[in-house]
Protein backbone atom coordinates (compact mmCIF):
# COMPACT_ATOMS: atom_id res chain seq x y z
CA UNK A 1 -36.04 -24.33 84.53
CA UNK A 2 -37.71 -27.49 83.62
CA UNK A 3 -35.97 -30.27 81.81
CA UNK A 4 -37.59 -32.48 78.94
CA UNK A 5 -36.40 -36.24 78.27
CA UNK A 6 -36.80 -37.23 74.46
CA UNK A 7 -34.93 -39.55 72.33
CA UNK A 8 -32.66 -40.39 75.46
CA UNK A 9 -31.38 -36.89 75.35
CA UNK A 10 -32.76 -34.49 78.39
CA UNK A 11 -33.32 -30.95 77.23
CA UNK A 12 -33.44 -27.85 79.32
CA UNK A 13 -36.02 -24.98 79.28
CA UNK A 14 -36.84 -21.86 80.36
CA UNK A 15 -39.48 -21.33 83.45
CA UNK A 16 -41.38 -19.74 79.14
CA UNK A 17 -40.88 -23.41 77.57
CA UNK A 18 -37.55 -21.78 75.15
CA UNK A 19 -34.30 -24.28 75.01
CA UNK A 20 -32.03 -22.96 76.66
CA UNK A 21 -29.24 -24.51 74.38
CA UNK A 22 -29.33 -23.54 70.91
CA UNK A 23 -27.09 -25.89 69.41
CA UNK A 24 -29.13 -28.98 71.70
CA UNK A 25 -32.05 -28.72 69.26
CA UNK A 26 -33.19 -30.92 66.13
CA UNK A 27 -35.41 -31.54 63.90
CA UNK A 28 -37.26 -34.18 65.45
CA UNK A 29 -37.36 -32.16 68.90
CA UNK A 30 -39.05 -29.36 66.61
CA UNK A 31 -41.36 -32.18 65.46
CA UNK A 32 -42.11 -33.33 69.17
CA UNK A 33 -42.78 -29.33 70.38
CA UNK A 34 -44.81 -28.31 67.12
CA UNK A 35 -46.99 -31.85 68.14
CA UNK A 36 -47.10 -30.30 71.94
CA UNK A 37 -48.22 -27.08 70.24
CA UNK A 38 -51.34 -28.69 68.11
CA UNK A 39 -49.50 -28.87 64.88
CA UNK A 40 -50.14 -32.47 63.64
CA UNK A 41 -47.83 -32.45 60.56
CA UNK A 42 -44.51 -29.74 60.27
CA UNK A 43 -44.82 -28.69 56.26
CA UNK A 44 -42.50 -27.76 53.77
CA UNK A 45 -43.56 -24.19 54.66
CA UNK A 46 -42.98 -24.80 58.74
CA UNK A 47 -39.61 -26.07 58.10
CA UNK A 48 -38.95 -23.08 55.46
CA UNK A 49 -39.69 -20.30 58.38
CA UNK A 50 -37.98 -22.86 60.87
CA UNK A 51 -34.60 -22.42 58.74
CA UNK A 52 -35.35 -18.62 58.72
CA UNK A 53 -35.59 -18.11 62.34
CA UNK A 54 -32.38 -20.11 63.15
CA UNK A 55 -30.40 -18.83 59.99
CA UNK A 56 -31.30 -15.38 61.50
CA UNK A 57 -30.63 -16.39 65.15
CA UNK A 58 -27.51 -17.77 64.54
CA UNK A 59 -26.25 -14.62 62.40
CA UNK A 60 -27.30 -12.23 64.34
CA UNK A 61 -27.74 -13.51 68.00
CA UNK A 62 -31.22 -12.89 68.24
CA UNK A 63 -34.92 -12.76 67.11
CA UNK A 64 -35.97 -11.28 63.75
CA UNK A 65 -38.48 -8.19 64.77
CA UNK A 66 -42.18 -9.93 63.36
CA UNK A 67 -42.06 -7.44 60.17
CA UNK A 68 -38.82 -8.36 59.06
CA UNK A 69 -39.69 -12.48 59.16
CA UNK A 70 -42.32 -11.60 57.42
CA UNK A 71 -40.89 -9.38 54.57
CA UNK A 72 -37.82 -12.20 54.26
CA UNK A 73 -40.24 -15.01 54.78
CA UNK A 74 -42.65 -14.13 52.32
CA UNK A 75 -45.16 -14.77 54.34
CA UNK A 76 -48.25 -12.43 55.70
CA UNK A 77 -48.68 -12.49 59.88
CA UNK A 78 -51.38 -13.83 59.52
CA UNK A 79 -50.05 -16.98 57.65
CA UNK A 80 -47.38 -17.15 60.46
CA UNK A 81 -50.34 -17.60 62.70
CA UNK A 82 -51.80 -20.12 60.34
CA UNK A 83 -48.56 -22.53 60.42
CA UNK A 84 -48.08 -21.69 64.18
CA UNK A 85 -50.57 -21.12 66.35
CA UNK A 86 -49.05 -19.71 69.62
CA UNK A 87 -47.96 -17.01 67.35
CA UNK A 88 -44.54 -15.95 65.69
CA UNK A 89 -42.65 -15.81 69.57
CA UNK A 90 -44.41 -18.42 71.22
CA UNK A 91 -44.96 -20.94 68.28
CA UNK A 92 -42.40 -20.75 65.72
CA UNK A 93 -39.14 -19.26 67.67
CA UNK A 94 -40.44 -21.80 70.73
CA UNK A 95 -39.97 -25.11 67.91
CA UNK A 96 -37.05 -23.57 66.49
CA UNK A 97 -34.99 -23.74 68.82
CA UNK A 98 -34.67 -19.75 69.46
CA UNK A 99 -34.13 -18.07 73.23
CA UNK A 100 -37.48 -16.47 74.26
CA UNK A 101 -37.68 -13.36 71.88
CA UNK A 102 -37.31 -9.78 73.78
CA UNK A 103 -40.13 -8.40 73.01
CA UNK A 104 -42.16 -11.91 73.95
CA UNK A 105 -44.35 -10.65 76.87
C-alpha cells in the first residue's frame, strides 16, 4: 500500500496504484492521476466515461466488463484507448476512482 499526499489530504493505494477508498476521490485527484498518466487536459468526453465508470461502480459494486462501457458509453475501444492510454482498467477505472477491476491482470 502506498499513500499519496495532495491537496493536504493523504490518499491510499493499492501495491496496482487503485484508491483504496472510493468515496476519498475527486475530481481534482482524477485531474492529478490522468496528469501522472500523460493526459495533459481531462475533456468533456474523459469526464463523460469518468461519470460512467463510477455511476456503474457505485450501482453495482464493481467494474463494467470492457464491452458493456463501451456499448453504454458510446464509445469504440479503441477511443477508450484514445482518451486513456493505460487502457480501460489501468487508465480510466485507475482516475476514476474504481478498485482494481477483476479481470485487470
Amino acid at each position: 500500500m502506498s499513500h499519496f499526499n495532495f491537496n493536504g489530504v493523504t490518499y491510499e493505494f493499492d501495491e496496482k496504484g487503485y484508491l483504496i477508498t472510493f468515496a476519498s476521490w475527486s475530481r481534482e485527484l482524477a485531474q492529478e492521476l490522468a496528469e501522472v498518466d500523460g493526459i495533459a487536459e481531462m475533456t468533456n468526453e474523459h469526464w463523460r466515461v469518468i461519470t460512467y465508470l463510477r455511476e456503474f461502480q457505485a450501482a453495482k459494486g464493481t467494474a463494467p466488463m470492457i464491452r458493456v462501457m463501451c456499448r453504454e458509453t458510446g464509445c469504440t475501444l479503441q477511443e477508450i484507448y484514445d482518451l486513456f492510454p493505460k487502457g480501460p482498467a489501468k487508465g480510466a477505472c485507475r482516475v476514476a476512482g474504481l478498485p482494481r477491476p477483476d479481470s485487470c491482470v
